[in-house]
N, C-alpha and C. Protein backbone atom coordinates (compact mmCIF):
# COMPACT_ATOMS: atom_id res chain seq x y z
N UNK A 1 2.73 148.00 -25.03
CA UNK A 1 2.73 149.41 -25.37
C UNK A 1 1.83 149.68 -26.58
N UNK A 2 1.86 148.75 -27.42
CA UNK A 2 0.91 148.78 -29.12
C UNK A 2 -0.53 148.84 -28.56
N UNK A 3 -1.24 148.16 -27.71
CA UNK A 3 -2.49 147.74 -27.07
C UNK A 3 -3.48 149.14 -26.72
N UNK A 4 -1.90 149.57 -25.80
CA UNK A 4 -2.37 151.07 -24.82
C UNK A 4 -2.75 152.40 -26.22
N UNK A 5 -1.25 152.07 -27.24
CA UNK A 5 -1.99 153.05 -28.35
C UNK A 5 -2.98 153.01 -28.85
N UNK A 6 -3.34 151.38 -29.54
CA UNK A 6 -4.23 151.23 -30.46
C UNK A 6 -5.86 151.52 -29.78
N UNK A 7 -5.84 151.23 -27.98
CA UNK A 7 -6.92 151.76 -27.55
C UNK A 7 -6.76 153.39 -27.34
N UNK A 8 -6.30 153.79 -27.43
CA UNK A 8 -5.95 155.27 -27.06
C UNK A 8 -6.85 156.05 -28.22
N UNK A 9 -6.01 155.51 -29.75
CA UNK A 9 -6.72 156.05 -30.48
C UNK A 9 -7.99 155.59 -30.82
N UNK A 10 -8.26 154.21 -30.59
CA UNK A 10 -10.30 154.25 -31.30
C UNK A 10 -10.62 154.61 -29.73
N UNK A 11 -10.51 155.48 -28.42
CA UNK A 11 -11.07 156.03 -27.68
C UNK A 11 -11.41 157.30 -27.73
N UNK A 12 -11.00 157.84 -28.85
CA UNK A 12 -11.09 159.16 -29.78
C UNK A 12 -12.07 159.45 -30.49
N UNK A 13 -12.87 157.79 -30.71
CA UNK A 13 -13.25 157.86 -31.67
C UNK A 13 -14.93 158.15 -31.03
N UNK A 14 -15.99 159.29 -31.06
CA UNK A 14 -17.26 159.03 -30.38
C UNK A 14 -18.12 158.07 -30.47
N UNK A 15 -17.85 157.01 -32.01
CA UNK A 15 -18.91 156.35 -32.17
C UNK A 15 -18.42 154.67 -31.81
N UNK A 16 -17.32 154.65 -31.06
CA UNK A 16 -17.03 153.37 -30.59
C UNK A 16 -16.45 153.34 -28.95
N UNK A 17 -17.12 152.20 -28.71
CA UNK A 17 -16.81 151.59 -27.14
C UNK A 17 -16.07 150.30 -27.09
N UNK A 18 -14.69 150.89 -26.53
CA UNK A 18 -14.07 150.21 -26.11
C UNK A 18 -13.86 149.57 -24.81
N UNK A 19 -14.49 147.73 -24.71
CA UNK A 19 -14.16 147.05 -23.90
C UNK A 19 -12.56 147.40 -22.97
N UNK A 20 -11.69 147.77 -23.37
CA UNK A 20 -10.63 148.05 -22.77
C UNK A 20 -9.49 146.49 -23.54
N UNK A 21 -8.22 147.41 -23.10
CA UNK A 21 -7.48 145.84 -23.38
C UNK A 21 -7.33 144.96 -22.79
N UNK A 22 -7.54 143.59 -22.89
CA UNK A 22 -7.65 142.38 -22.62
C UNK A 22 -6.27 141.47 -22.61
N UNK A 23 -6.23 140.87 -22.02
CA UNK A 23 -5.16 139.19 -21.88
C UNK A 23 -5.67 137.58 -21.92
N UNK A 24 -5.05 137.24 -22.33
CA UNK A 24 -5.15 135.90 -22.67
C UNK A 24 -6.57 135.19 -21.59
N UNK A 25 -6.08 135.83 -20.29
CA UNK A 25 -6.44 134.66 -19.25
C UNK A 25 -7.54 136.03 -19.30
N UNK A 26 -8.41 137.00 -19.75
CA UNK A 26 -9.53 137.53 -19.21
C UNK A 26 -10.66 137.29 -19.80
N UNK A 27 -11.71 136.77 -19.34
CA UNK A 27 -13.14 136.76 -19.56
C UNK A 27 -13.61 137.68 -21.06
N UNK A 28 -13.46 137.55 -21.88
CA UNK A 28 -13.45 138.55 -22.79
C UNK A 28 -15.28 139.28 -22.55
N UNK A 29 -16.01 137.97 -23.07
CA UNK A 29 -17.81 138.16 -23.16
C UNK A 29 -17.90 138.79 -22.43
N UNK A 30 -17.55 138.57 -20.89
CA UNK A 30 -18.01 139.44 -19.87
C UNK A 30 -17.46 140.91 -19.65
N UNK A 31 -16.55 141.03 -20.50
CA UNK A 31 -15.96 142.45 -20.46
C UNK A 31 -16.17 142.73 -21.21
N UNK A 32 -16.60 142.28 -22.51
CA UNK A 32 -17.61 142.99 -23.57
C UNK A 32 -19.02 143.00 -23.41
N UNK A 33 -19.52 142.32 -22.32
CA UNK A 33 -21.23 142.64 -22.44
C UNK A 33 -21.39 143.97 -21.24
N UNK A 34 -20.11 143.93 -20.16
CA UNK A 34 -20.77 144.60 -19.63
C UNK A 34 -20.36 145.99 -19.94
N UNK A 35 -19.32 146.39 -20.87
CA UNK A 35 -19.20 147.79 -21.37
C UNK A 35 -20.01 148.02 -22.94
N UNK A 36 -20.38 147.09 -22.82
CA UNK A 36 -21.06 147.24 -23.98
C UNK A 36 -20.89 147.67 -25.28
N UNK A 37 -19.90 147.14 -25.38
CA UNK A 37 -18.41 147.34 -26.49
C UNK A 37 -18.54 147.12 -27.78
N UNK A 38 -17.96 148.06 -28.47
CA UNK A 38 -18.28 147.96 -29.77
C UNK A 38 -16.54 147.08 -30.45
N UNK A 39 -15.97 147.25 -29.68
CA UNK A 39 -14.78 146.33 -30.30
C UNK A 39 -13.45 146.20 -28.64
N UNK A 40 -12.71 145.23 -28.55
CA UNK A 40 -12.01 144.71 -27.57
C UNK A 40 -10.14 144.61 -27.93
N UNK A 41 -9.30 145.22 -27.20
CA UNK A 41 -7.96 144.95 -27.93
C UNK A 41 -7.39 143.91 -27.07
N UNK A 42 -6.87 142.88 -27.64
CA UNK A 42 -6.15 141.68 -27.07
C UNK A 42 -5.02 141.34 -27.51
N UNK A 43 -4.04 141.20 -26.41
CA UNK A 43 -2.44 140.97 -26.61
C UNK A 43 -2.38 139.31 -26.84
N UNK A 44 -2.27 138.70 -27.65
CA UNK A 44 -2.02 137.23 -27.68
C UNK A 44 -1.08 136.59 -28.44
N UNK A 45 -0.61 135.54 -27.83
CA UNK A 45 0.52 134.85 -28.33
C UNK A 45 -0.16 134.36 -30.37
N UNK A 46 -0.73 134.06 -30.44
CA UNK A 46 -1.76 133.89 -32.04
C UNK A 46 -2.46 135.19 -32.47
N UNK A 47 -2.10 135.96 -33.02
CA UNK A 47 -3.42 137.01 -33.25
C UNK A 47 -3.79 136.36 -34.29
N UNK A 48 -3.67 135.74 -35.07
CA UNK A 48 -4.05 135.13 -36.65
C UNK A 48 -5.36 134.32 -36.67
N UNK A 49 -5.38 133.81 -35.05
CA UNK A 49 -6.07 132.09 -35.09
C UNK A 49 -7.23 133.00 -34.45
N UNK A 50 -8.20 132.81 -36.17
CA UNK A 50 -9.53 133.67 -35.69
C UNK A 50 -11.09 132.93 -34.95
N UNK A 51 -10.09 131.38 -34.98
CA UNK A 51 -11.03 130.46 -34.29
C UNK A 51 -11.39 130.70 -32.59
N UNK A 52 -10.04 131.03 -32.10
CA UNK A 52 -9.97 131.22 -30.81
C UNK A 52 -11.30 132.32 -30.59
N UNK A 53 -11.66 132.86 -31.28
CA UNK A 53 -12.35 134.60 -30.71
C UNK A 53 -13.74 133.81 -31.92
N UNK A 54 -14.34 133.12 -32.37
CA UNK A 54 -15.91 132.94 -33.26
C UNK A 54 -16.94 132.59 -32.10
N UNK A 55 -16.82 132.15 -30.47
CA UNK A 55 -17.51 131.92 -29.75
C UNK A 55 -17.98 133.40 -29.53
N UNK A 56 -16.91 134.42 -29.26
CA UNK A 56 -16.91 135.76 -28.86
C UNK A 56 -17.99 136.34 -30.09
N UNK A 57 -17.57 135.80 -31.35
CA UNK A 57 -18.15 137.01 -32.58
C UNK A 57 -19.53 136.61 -32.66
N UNK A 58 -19.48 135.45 -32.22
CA UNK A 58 -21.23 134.89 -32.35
C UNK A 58 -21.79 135.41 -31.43
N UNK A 59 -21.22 135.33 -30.31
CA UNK A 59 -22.46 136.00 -29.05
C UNK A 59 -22.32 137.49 -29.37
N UNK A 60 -21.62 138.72 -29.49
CA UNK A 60 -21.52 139.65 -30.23
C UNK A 60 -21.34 139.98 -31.20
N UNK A 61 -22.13 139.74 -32.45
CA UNK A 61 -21.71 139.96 -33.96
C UNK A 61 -21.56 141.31 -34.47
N UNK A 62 -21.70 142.23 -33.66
CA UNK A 62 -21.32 143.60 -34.65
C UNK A 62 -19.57 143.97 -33.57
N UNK A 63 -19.37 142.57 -32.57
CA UNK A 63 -17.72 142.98 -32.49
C UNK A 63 -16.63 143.36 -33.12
N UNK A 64 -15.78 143.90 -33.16
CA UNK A 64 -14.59 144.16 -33.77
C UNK A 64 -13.60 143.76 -32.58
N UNK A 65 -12.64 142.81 -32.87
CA UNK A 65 -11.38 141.92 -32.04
C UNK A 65 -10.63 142.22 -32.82
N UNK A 66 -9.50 143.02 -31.70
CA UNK A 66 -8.53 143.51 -32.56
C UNK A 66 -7.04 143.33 -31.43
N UNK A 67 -6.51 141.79 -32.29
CA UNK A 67 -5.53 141.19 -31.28
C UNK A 67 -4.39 141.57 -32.02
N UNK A 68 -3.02 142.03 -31.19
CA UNK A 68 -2.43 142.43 -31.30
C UNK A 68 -1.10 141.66 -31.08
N UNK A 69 0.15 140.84 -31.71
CA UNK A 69 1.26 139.87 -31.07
C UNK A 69 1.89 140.32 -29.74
N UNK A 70 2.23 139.26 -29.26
CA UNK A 70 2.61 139.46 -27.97
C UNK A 70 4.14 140.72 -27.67
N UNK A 71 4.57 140.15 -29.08
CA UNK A 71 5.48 141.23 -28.96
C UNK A 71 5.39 142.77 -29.37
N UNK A 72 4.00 142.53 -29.52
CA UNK A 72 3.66 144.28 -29.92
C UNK A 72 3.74 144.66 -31.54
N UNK A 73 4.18 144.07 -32.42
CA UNK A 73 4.86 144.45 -33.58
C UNK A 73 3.82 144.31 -34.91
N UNK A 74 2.67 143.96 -34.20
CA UNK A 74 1.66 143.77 -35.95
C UNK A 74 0.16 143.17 -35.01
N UNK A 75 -0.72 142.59 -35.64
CA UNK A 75 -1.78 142.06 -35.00
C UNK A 75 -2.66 141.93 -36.47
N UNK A 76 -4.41 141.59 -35.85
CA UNK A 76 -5.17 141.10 -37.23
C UNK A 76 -6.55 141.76 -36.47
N UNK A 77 -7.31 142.39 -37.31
CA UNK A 77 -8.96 142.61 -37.29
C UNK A 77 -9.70 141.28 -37.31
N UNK A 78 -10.55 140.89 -36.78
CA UNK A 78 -10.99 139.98 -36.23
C UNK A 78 -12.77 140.63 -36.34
N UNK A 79 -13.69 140.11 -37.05
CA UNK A 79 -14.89 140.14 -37.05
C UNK A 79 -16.23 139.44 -38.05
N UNK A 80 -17.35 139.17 -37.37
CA UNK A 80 -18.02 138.48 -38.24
C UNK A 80 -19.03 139.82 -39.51
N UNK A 81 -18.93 139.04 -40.60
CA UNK A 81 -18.89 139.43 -41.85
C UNK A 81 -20.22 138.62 -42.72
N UNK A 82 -21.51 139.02 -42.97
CA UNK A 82 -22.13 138.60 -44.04
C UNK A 82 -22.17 138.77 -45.03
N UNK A 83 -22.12 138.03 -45.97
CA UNK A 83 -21.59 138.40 -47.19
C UNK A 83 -22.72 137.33 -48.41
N UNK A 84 -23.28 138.03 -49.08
CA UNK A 84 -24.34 137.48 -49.99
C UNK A 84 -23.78 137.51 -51.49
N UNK A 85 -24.85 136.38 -51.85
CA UNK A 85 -24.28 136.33 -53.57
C UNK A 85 -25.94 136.17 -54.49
N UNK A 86 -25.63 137.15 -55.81
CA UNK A 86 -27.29 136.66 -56.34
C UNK A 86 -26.71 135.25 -57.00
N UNK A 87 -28.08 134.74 -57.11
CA UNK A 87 -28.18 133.65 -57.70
C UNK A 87 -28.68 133.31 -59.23
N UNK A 88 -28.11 134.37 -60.16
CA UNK A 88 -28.84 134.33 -61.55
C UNK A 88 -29.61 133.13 -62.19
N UNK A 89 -29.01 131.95 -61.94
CA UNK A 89 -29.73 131.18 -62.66
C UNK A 89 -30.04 129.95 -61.31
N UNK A 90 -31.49 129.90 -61.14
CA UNK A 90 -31.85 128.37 -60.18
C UNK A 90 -31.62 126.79 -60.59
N UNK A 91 -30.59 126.70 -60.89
CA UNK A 91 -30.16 125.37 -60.85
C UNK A 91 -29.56 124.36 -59.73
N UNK A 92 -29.60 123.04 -60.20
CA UNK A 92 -28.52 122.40 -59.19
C UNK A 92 -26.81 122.76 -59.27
N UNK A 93 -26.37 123.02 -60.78
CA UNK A 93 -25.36 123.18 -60.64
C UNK A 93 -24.58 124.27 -60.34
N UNK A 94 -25.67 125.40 -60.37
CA UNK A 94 -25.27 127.01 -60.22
C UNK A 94 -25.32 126.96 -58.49
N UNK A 95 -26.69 126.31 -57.62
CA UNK A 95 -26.43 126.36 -56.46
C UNK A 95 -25.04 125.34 -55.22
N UNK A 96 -24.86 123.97 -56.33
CA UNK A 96 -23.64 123.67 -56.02
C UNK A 96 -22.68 124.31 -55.55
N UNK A 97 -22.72 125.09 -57.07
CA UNK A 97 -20.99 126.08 -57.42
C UNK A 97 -20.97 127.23 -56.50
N UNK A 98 -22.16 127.98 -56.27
CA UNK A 98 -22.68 129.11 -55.22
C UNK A 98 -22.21 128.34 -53.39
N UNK A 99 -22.90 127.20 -53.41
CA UNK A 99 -21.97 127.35 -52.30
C UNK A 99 -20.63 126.51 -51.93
N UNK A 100 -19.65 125.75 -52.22
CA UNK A 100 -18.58 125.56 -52.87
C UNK A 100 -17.52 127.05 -53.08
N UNK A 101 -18.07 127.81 -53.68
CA UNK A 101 -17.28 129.35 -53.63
C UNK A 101 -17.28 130.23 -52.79
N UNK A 102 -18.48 130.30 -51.79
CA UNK A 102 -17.92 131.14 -50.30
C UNK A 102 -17.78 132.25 -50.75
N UNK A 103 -17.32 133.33 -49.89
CA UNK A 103 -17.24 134.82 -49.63
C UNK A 103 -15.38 134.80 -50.69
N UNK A 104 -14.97 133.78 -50.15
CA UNK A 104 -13.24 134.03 -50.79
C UNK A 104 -13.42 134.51 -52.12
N UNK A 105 -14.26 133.75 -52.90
CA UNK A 105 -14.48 133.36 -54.39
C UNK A 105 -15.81 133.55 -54.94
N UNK A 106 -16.16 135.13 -55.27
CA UNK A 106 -17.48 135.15 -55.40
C UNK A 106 -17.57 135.10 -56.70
N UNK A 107 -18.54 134.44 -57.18
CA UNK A 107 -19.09 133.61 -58.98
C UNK A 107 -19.57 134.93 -59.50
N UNK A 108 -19.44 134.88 -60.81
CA UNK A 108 -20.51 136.42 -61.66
C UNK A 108 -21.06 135.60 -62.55
């Protein structure tokens, strides 16, 4: 029932295409390449495990996966994210620490 809302409302929305909602066992890529989807809602036993869906975000990177628990009651945004850092000073130890810290932990 959460799936049918949550597509209901971004179908409201003019500037997004929705693949439609999805299940475990459906082809996702292929139901996102051929609607040409700007984001996909999926009922799954894991919505958390954002590994399952990085094959999906790579072949579509401006996706939005938006899986929802099986029991309807919560879910997680799901999408790939670039994220840059300057590099004030060119060192070995500044570029170490630069990448070592990732997007989680950005250095100033």
């Amino acid at each position: 029932m959460l799936t049918g809302i949550v597509t209901a409302a971004l179908e409201q929305s003019l500037d997004i295409t929705i693949a439609g909602v999805a299940s475990e066992s459906n082809d996702l890529a292929a139901q996102v390449g051929s609607a040409q989807a700007d984001a996909v809602v999926i009922q799954v036993s894991e919505p958390s495990e954002s590994g399952r869906f990085r094959p999906l975000l790579l072949s579509f990177p401006a996706l939005k996966v938006i899986a929802i628990t099986s029991d309807g009651t919560g879910g997680f945004l799901h999408e790939m994210r670039p994220w840059s850092m300057q590099l004030v000073e060119l060192s070995a130890a500044t570029l170490l620490a630069a990448l070592q810290a990732g997007p989680a932990q950005p250095m100033h």
